[in-house]
C-alpha atoms as a PDB file:
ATOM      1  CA  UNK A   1       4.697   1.802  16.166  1.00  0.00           C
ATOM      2  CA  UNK A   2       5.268   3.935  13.226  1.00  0.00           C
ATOM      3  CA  UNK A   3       7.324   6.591  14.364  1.00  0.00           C
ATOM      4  CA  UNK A   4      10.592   8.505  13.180  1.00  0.00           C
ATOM      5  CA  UNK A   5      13.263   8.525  15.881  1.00  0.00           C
ATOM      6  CA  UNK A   6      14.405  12.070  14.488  1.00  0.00           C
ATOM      7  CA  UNK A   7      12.044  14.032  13.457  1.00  0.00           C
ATOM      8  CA  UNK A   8       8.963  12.539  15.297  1.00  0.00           C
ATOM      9  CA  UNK A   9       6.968  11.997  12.194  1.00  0.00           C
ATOM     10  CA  UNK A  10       3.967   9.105  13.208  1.00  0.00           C
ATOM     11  CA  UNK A  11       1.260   8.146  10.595  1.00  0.00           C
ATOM     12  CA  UNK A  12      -1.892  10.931  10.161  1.00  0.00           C
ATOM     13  CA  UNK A  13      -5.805  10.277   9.170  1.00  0.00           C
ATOM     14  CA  UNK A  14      -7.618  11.368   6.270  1.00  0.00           C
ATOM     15  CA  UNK A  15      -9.760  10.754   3.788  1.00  0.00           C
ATOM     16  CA  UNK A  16      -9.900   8.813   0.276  1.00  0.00           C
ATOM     17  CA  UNK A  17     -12.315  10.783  -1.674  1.00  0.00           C
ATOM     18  CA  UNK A  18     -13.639   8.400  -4.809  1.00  0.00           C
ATOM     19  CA  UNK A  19     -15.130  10.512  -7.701  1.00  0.00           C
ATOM     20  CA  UNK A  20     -18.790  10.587  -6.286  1.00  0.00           C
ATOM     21  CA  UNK A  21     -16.860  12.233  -3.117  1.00  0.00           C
ATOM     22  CA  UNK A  22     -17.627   9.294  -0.880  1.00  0.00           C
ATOM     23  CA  UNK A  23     -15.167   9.496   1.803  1.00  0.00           C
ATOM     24  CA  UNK A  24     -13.503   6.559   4.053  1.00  0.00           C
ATOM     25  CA  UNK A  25     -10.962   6.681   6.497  1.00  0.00           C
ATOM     26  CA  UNK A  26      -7.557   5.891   5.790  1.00  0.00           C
ATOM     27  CA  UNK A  27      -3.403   6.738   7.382  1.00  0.00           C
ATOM     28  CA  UNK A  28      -0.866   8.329   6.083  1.00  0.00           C
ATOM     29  CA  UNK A  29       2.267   6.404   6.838  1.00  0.00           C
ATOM     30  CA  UNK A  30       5.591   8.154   7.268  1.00  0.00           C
ATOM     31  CA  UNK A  31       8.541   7.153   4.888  1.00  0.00           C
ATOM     32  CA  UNK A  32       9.988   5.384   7.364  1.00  0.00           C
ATOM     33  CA  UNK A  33      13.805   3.127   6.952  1.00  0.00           C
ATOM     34  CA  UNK A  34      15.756   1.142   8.919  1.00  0.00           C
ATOM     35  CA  UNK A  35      19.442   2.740   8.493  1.00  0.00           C
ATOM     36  CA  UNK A  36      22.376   2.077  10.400  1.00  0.00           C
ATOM     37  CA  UNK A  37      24.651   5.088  11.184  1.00  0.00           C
ATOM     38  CA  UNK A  38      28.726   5.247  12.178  1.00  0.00           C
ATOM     39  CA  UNK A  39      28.955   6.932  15.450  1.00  0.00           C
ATOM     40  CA  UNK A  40      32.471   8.647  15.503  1.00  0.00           C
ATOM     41  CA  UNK A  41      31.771   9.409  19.176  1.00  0.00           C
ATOM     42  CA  UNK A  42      31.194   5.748  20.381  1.00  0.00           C
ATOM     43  CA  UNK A  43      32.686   4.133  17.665  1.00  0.00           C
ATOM     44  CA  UNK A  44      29.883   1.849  16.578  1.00  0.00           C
ATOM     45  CA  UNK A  45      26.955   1.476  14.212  1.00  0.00           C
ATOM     46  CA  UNK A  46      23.512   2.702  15.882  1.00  0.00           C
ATOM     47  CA  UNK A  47      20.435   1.567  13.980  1.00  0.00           C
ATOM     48  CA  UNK A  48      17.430   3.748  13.337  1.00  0.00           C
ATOM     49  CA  UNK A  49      14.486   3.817  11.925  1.00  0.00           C
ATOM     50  CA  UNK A  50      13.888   7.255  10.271  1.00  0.00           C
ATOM     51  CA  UNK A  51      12.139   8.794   7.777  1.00  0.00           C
ATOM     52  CA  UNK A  52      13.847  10.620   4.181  1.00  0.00           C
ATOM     53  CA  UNK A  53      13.404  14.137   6.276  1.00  0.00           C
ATOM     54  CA  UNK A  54      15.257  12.545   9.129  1.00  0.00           C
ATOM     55  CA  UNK A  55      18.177  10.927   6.900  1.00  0.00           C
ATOM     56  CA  UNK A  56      18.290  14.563   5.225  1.00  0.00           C
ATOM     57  CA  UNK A  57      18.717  16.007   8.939  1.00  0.00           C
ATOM     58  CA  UNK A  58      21.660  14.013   9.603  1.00  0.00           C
ATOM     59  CA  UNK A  59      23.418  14.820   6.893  1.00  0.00           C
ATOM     60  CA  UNK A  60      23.321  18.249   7.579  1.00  0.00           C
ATOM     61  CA  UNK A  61      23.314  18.273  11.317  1.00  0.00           C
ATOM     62  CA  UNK A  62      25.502  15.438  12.161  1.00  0.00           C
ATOM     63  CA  UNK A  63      24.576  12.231  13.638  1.00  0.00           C
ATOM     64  CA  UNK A  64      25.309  13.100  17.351  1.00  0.00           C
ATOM     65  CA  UNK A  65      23.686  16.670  17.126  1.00  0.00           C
ATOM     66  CA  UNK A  66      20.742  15.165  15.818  1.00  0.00           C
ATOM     67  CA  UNK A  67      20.562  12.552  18.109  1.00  0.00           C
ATOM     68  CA  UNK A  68      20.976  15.336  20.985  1.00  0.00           C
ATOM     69  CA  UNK A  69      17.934  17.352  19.032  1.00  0.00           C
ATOM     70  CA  UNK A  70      15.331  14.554  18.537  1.00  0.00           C
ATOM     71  CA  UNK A  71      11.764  14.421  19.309  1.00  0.00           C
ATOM     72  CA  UNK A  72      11.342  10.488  20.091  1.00  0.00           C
ATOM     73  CA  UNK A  73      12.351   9.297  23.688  1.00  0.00           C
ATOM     74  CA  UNK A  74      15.750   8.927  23.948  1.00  0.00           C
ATOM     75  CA  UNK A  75      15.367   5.154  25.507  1.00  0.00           C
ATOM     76  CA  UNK A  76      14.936   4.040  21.745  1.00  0.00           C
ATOM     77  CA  UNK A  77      18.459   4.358  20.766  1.00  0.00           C
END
């Protein structure tokens, strides 16, 4: 499933709207990458897969803060 283990970020609905405004239903998937991380704390590489907003998040928060903050279940990681 599409789903950021940061931020919580999952794909949304909507609409593409051609000129004559004929609508059909499409997603919105999240910018989602796989990126490995150094844990200081356990001294190893934990992979994630996170969106931009979530790498930005680490880098300001710290891995293990953000970890300790996130909004997926914490049995991913």
């Amino acid at each position: 499933m599409k789903i950021c283990e940061i931020t919580g970020k999952t794909a949304v609905v909507g609409n593409n709207v051609s000129h004559s405004h004929h609508k059909t239903k499409r997603r919105f998937s999240p910018n989602l990458k796989t990126k490995r991380f150094w844990s200081e704390q356990e001294g190893r590489w934990i992979t994630l897969k996170v969106t931009a907003a979530g790498m930005k998040t680490i880098n300001k928060k710290g891995l293990e803060v953000a970890l300790r903050e996130a909004v997926a279940p914490k049995s991913v990681y």
